[in-house]
Structures are given as C-alpha cells and as structure tokens.
N, C-alpha and C. Protein backbone atom coordinates (compact mmCIF):
# COMPACT_ATOMS: atom_id res chain seq x y z
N UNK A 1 1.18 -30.89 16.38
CA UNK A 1 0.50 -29.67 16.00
C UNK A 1 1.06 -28.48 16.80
N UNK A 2 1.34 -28.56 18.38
CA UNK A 2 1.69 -27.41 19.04
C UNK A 2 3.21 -27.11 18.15
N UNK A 3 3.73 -28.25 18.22
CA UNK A 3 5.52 -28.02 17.90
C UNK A 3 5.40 -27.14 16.25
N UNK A 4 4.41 -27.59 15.64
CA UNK A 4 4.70 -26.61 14.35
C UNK A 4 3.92 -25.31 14.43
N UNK A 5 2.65 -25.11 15.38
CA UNK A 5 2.40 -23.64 15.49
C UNK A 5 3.66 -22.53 16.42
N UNK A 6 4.14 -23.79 16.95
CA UNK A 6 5.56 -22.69 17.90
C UNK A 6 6.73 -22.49 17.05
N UNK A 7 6.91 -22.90 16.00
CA UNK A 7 7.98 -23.05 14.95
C UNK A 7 7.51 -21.45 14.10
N UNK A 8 6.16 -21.54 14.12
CA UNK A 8 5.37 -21.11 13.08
C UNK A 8 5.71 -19.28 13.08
N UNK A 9 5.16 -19.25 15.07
CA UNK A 9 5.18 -18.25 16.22
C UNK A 9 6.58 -17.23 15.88
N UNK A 10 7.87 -18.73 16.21
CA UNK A 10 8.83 -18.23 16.22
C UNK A 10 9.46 -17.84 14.85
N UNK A 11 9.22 -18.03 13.50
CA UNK A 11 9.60 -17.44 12.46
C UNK A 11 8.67 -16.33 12.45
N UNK A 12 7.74 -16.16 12.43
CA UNK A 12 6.81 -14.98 11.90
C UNK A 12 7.46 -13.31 13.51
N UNK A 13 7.66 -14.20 14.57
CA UNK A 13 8.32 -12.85 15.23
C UNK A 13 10.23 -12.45 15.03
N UNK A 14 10.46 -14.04 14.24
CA UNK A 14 11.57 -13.40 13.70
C UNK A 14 11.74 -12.15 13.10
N UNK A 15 10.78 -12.75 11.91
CA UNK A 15 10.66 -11.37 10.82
C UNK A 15 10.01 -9.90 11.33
N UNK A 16 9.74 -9.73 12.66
CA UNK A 16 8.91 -9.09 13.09
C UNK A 16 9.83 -7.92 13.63
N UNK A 17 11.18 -8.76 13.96
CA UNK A 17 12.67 -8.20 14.80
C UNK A 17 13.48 -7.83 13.16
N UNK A 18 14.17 -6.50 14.17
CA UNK A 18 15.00 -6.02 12.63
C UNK A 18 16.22 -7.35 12.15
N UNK A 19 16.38 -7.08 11.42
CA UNK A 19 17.37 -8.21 10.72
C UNK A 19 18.45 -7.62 9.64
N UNK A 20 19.24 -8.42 9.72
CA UNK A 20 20.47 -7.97 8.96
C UNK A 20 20.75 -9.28 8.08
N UNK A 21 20.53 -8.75 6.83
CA UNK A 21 20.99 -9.34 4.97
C UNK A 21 21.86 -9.45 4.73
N UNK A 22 22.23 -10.77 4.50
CA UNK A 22 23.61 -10.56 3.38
C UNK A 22 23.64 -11.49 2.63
N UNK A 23 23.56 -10.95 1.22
CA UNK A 23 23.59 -11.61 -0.34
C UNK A 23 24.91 -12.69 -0.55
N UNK A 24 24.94 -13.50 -0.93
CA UNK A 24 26.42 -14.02 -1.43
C UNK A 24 26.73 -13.94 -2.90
N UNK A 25 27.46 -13.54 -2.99
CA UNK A 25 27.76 -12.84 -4.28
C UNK A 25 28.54 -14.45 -4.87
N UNK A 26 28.77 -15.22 -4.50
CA UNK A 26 29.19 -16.58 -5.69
C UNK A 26 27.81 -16.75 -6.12
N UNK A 27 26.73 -16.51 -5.40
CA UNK A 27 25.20 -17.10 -5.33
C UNK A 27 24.39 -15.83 -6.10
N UNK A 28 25.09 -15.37 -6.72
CA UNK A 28 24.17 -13.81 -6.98
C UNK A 28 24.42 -13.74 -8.65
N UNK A 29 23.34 -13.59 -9.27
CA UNK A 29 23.48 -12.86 -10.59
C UNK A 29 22.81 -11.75 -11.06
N UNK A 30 23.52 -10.92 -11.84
CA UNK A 30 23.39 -9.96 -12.35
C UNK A 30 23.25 -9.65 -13.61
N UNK A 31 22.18 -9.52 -14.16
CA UNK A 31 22.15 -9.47 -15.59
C UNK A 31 21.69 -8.53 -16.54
N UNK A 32 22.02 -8.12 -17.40
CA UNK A 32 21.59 -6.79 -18.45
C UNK A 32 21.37 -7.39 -19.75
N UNK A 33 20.24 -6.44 -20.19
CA UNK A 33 19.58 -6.80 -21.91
C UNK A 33 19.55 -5.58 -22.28
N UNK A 34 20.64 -5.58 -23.25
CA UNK A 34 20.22 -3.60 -24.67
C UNK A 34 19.85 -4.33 -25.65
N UNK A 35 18.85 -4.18 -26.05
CA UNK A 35 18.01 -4.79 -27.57
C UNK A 35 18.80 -2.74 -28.60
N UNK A 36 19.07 -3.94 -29.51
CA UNK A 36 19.74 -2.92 -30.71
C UNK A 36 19.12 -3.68 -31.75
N UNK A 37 19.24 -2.75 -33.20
CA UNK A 37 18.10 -3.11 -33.69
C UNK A 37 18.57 -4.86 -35.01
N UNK A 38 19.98 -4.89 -35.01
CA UNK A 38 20.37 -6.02 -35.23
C UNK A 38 20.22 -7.37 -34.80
N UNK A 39 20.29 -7.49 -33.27
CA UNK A 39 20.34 -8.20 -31.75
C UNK A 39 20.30 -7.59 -31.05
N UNK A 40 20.03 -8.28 -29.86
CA UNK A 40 20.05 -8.32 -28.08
C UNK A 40 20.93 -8.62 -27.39
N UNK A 41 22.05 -7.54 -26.54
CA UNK A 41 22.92 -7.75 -26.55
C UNK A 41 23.06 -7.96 -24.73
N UNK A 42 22.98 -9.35 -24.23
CA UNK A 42 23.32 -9.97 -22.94
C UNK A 42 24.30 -9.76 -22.32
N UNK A 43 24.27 -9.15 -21.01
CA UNK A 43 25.36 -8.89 -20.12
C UNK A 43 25.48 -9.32 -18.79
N UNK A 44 26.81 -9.61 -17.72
CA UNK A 44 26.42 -9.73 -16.71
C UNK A 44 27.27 -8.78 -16.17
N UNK A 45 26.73 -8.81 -14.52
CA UNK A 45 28.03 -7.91 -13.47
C UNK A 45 27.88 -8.96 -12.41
N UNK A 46 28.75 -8.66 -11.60
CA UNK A 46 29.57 -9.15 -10.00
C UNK A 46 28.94 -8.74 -9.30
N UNK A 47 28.26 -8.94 -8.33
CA UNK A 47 28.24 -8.65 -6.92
C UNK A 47 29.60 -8.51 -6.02
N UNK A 48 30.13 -7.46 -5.14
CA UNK A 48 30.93 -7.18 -4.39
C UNK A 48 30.47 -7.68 -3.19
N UNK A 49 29.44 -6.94 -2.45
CA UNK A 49 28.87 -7.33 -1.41
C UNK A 49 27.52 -6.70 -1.50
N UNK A 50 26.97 -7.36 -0.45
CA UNK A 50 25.81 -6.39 -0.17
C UNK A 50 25.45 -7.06 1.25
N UNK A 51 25.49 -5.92 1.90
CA UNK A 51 24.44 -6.13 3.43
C UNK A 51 23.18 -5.06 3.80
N UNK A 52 22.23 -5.44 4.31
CA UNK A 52 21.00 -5.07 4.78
C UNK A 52 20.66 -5.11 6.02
N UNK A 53 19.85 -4.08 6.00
CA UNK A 53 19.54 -4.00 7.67
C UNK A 53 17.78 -3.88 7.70
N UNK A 54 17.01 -3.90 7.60
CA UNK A 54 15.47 -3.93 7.63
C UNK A 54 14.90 -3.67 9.53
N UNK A 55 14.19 -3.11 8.69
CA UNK A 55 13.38 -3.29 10.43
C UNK A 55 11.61 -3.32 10.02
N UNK A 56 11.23 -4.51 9.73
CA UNK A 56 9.68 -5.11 9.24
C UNK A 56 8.55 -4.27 10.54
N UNK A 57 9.11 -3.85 11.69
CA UNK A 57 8.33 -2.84 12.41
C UNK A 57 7.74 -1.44 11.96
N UNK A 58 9.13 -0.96 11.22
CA UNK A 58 9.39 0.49 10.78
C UNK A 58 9.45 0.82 9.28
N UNK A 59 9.56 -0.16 8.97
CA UNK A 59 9.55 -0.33 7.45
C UNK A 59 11.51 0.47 7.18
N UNK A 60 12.14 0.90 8.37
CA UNK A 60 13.54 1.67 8.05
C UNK A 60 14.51 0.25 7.19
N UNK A 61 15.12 0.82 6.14
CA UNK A 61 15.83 0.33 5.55
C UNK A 61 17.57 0.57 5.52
N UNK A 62 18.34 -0.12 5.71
CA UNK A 62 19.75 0.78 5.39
C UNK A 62 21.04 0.10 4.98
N UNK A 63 22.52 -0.07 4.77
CA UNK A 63 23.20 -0.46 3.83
C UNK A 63 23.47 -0.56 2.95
N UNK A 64 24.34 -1.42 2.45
CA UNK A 64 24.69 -1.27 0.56
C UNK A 64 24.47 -2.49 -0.04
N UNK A 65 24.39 -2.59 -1.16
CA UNK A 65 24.70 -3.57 -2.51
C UNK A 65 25.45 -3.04 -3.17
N UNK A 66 26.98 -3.37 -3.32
CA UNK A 66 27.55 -2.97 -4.21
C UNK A 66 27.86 -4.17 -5.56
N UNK A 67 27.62 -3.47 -6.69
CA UNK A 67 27.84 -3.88 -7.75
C UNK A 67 29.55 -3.87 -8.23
N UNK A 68 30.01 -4.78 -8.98
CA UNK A 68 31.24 -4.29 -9.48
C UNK A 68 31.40 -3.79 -11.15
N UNK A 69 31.64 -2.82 -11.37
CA UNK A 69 31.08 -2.04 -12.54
C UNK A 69 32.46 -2.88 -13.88
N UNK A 70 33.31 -2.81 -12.92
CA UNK A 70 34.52 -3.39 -13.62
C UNK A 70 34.38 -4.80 -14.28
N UNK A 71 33.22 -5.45 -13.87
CA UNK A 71 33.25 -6.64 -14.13
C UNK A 71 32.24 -7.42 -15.03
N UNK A 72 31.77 -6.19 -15.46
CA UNK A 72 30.50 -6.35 -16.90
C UNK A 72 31.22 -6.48 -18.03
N UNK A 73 30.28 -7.85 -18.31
CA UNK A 73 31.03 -8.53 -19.63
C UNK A 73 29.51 -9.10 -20.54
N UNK A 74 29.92 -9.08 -21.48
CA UNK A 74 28.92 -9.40 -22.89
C UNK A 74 29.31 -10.32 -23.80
N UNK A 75 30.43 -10.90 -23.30
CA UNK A 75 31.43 -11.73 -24.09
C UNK A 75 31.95 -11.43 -25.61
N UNK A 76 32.09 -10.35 -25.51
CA UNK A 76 32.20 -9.55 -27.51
C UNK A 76 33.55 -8.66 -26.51
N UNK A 77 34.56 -8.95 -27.07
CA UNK A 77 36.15 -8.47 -26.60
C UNK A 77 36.08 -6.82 -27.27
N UNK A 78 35.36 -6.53 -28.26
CA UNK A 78 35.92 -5.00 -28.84
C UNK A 78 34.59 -4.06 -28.18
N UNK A 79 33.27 -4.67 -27.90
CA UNK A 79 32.37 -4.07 -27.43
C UNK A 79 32.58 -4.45 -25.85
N UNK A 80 33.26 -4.83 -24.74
CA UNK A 80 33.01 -4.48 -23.64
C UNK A 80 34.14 -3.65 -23.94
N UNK A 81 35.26 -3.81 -24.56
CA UNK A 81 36.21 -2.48 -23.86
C UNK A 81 35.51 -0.99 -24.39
N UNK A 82 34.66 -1.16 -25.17
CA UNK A 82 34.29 0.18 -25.69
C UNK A 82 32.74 0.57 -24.45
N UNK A 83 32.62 -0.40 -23.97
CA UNK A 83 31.24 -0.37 -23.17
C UNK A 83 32.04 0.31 -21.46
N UNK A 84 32.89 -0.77 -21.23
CA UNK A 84 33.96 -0.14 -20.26
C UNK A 84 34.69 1.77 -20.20
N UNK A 85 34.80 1.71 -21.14
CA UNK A 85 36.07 2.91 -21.66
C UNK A 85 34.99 3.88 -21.62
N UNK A 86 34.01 3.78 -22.58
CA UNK A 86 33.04 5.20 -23.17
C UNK A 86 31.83 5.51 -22.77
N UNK A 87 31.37 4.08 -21.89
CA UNK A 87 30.01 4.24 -21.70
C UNK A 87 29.68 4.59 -20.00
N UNK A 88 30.27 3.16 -19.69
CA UNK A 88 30.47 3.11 -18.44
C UNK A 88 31.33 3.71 -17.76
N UNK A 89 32.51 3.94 -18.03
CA UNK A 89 33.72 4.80 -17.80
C UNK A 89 34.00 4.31 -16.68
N UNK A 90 34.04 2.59 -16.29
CA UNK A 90 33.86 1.91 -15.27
C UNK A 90 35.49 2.14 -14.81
N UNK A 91 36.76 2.98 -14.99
CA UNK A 91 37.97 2.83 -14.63
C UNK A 91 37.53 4.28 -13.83
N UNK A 92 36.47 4.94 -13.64
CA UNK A 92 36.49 6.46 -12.74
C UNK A 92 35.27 6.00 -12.05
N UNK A 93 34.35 5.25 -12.68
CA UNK A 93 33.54 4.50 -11.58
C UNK A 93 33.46 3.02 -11.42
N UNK A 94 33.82 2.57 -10.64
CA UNK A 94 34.50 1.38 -10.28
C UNK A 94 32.91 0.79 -9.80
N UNK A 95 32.28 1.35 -9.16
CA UNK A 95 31.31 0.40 -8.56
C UNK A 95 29.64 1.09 -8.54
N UNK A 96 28.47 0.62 -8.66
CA UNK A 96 27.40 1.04 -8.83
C UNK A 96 26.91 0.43 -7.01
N UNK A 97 26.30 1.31 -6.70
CA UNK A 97 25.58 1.29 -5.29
C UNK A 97 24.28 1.53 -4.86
N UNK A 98 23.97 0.59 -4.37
CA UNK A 98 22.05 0.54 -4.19
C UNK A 98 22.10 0.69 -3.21
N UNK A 99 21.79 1.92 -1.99
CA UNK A 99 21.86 2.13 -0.46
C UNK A 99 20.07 2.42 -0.41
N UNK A 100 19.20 1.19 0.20
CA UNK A 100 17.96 1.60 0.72
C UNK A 100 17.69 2.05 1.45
N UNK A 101 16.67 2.48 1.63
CA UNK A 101 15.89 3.71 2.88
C UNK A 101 14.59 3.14 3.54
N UNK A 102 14.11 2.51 2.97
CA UNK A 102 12.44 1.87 2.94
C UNK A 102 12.32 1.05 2.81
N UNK A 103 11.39 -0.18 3.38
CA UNK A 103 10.68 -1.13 2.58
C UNK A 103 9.25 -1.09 3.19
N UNK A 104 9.24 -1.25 1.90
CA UNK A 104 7.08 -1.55 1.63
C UNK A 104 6.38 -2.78 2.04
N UNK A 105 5.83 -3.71 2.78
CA UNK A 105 5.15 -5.15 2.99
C UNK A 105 6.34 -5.56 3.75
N UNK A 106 5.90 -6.93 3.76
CA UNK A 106 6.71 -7.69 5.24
C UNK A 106 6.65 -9.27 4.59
N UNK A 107 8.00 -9.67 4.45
CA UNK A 107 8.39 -11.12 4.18
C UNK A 107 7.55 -11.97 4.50
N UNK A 108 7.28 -13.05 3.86
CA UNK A 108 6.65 -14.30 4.50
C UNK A 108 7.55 -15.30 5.33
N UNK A 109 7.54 -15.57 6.39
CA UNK A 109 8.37 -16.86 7.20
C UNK A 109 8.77 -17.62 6.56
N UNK A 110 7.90 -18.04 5.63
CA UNK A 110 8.14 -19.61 4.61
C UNK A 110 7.19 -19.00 3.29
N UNK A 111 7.82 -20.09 2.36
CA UNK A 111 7.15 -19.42 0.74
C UNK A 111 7.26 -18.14 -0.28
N UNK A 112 6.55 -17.66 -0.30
CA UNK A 112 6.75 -16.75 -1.08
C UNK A 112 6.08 -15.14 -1.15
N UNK A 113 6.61 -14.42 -0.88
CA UNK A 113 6.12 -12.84 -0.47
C UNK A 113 6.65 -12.04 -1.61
N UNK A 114 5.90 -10.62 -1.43
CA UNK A 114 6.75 -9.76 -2.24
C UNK A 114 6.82 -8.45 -1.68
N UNK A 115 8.27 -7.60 -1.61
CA UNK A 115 7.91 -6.26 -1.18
C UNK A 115 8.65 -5.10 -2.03
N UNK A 116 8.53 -4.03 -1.51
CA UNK A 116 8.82 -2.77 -2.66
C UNK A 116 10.07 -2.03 -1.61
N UNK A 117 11.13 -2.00 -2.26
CA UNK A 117 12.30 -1.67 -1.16
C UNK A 117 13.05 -0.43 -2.68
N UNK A 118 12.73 0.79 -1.63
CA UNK A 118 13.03 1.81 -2.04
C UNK A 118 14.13 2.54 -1.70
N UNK A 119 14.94 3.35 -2.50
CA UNK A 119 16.62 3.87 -2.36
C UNK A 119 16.84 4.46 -2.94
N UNK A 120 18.30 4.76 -2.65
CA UNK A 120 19.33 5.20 -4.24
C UNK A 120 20.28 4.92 -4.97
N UNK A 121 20.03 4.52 -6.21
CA UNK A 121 21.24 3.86 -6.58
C UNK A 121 22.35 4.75 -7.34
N UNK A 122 23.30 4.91 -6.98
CA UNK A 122 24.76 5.45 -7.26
C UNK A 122 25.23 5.21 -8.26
N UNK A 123 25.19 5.43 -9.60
CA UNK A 123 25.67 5.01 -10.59
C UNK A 123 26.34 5.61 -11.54
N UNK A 124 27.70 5.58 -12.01
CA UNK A 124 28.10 6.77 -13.07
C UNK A 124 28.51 7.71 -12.72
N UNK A 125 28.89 8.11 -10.99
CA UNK A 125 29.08 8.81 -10.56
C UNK A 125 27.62 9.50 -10.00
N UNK A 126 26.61 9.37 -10.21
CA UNK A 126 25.61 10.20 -9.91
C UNK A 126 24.16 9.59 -9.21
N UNK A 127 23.29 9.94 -8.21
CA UNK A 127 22.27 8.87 -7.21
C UNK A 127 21.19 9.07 -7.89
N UNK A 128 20.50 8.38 -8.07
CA UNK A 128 19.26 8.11 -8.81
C UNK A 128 18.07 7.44 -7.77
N UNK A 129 16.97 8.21 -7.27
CA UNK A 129 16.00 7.69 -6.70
C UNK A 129 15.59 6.16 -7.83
N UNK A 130 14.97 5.00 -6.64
CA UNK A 130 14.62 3.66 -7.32
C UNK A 130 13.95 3.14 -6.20
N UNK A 131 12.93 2.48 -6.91
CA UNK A 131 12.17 1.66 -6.20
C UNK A 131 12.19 0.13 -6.48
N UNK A 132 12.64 -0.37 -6.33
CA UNK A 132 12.61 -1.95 -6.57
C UNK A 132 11.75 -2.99 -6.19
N UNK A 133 10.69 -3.83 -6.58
CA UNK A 133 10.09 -5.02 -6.18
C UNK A 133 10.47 -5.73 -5.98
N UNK A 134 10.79 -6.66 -4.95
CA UNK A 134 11.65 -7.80 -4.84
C UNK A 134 10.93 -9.05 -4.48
N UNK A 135 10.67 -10.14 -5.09
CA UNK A 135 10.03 -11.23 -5.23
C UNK A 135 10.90 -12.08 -3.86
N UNK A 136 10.63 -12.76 -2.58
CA UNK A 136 10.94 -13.41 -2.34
C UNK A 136 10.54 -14.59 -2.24
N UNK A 137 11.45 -15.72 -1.80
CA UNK A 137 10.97 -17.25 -1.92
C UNK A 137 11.92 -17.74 -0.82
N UNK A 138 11.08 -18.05 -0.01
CA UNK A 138 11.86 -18.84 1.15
C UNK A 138 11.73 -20.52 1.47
N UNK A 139 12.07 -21.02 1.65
CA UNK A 139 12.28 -22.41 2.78
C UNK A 139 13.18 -22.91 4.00
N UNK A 140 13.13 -23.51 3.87
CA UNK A 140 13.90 -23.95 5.10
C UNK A 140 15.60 -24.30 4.93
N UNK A 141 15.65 -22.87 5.17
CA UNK A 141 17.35 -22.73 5.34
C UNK A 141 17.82 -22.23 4.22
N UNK A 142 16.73 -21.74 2.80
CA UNK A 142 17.63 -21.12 1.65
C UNK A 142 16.28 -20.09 1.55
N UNK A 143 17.12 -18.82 1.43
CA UNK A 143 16.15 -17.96 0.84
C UNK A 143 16.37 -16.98 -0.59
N UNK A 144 15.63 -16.87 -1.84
CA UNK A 144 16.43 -16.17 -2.76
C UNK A 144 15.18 -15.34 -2.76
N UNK A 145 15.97 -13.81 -4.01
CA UNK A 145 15.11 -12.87 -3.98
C UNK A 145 15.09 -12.48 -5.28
N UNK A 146 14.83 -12.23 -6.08
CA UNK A 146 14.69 -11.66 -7.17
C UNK A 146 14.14 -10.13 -7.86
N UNK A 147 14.59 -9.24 -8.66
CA UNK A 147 13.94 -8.23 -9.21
C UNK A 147 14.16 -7.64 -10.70
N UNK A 148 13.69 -7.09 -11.06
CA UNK A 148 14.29 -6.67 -12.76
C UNK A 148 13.53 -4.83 -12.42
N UNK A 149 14.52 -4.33 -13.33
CA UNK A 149 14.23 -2.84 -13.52
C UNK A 149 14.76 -2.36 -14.75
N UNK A 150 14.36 -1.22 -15.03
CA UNK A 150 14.26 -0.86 -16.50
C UNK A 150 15.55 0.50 -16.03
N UNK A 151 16.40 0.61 -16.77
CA UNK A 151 17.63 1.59 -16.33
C UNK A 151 17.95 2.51 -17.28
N UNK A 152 17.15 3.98 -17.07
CA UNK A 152 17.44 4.81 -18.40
C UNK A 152 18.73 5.33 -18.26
N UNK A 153 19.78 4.79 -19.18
CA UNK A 153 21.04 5.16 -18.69
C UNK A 153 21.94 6.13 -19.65
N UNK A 154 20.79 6.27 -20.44
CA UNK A 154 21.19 7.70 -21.37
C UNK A 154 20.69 8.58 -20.72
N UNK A 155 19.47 8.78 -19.89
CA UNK A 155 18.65 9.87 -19.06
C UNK A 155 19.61 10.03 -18.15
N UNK A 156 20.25 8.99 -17.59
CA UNK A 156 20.91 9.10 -16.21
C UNK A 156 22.65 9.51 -16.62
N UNK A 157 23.05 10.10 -17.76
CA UNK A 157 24.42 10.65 -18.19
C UNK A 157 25.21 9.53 -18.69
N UNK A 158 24.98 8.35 -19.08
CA UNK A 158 25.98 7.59 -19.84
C UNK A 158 25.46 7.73 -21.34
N UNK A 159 26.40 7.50 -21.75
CA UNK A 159 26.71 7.93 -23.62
C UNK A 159 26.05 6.62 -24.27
N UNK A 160 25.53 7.19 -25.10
CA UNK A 160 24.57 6.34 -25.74
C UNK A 160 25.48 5.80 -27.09
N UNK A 161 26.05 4.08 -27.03
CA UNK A 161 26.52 3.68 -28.26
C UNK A 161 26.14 3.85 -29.50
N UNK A 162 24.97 3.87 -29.90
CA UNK A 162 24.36 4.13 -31.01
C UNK A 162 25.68 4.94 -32.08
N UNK A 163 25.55 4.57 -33.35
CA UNK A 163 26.53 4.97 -34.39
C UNK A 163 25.44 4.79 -35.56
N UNK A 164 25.95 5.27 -36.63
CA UNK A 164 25.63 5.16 -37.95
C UNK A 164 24.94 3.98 -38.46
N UNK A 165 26.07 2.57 -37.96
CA UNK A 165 25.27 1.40 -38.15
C UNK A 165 24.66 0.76 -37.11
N UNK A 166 24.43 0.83 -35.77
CA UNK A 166 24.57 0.65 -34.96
C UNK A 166 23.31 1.90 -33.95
N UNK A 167 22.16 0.78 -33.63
CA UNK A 167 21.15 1.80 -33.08
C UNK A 167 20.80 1.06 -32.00
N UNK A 168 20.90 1.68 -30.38
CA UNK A 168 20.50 0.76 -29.49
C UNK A 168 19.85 1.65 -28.88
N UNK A 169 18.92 0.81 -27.45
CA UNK A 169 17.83 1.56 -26.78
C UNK A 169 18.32 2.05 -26.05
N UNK A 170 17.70 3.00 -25.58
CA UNK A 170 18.04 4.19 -24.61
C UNK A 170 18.00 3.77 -22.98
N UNK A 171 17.52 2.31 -22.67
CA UNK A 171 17.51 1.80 -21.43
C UNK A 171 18.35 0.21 -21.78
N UNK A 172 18.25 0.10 -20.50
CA UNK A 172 18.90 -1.52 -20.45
C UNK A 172 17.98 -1.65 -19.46
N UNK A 173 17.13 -3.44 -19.88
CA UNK A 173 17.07 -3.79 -18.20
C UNK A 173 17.66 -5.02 -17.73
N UNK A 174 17.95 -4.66 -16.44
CA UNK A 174 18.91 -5.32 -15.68
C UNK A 174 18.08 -6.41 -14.31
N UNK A 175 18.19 -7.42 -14.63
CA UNK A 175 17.76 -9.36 -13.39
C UNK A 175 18.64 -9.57 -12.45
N UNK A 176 17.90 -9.21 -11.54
CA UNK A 176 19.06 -9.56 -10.40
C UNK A 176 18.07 -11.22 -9.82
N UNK A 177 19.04 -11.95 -9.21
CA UNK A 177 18.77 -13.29 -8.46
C UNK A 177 19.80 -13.44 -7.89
N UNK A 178 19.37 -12.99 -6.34
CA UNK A 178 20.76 -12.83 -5.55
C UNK A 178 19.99 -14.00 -4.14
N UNK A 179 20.73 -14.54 -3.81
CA UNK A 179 20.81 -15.33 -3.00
C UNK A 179 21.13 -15.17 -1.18
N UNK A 180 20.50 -15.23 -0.39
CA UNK A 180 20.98 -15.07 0.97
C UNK A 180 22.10 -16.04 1.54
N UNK A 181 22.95 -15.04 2.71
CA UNK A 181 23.59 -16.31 3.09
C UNK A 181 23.17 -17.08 4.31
C-alpha cells in the first residue's frame, strides 16, 4: 500500500513540474472530412514535429506542432493536385503551425483527463486564434491525446472548391490522435 501511494505521490508531482511534449509523428494521425453534397471527402496530413512545453503550475504553454501541408492526400490524383495548387497553395505554404500559449485543467497521472489548450494556429499563411480540447488517456508508459475541430477555411482565406457541379462546405473538420513519445 505505501509503495503504490509513493508511486501515486510521485506521478501526480510529476505533472505538477513543467514538462516538455513530444508527439511522434509515425504515431500521429491527422485527419480531415469536407462533406460535398455528392460524398464525403476523407483526408489525411503528416505530422513534422511537434514539441511542448506546459507548466500545470501556470497554466504557461509554448512550442510548435507542425503539420506538413505538403503531405495531404485524399487518395483522388486530380483532386489533391487541385486541393494542393488552388486551395491550399501548399507549394507557398509548406507547413500549418499550432504554437500554444495556455492550458486550461491539469492531466491525470494515470487514466483519463481532459484539458483546453489554447493558441495560434498558422495556416495559409495567416494566425488564427484556437482553442483546442484535448482528451487525454494515459497508462503506464503510453500516453495518447486526442482532439477534433471544426476549420472555417473559406473564413480563414482559402478558396472554396465549389463549381457548378460540385458544392462543398465551407469548413472541414479535422481528428487529430497523436501519440507521445
């Protein structure tokens, strides 16, 4: 009983000390849904890197997640190069960037917590205030995190595909399940 309340002690003042994140991007997915009014059209992206810095004292947040913009695929060969080329214009922006500032609540040691980690994400050339929920789930020795957000990316200056035959929504939302290392 003592040996697991000192186990217990020593994770909960872990989390108590700032800490530094890092996602593994073989372990990380990224995923996008544009519902058009034909189908639903499934996408993924890359993780580059991402590191974190938290401080569960201060709630201060800081570092990057970088996305690789270059590497969104839908598996339809004439619609990513047109998604690439016109939408995304992913050859002048190469990479989308989530740099946080904040987080809201405080991890659980073990199981499952949730907190609200607030930033800006860089996208298209241009920063967009975001707040993100991030579901975590821990055990012993693997921890993953999860979130989904709704991305108005016609509001936020990318060109809206929509054509004549061809009518899609004005957001995408995008699943992340990124993995610690």
């Amino acid at each position: 009983m003592k040996v697991a309340l000192l186990f217990f002690a020593a994770a909960l003042s872990a989390f108590a000390q700032p800490q530094t994140i890092e996602l593994d991007p073989a372990r990380t997915d990224i995923r996008f849904i544009l519902g058009d009014v034909l189908h639903t059209v499934h996408g993924t992206f890359k993780l580059k890197r991402a590191t974190l810095r938290l401080d569960p004292a201060t709630g201060k947040a800081s570092g990057e997640i970088v996305v690789d913009v270059t590497s969104g695929n839908t598996g339809g060969g004439a619609r990513d190069k047109r998604m690439h080329k016109e939408i995304l214009e992913s050859a002048q922006y190469p990479e989308a960037i989530f740099t946080p500032d904040r987080v809201e609540g405080k991890p659980a040691a073990m199981g499952d917590s949730s907190v609200r980690v607030h930033g800006t994400l860089t996208i298209h050339g241009a920063p967009h205030e975001l707040t993100l929920t991030v579901e975590i789930h821990g055990a012993a020795g693997h921890v993953t995190a999860d979130t989904h957000f709704t991305m108005p990316y016609v509001e936020w200056g990318m060109k809206n595909p929509s054509n004549f035959i061809l009518k899609v929504g004005k957001t995408v939302e995008v699943e992340i399940h990124a993995a610690v290392k």
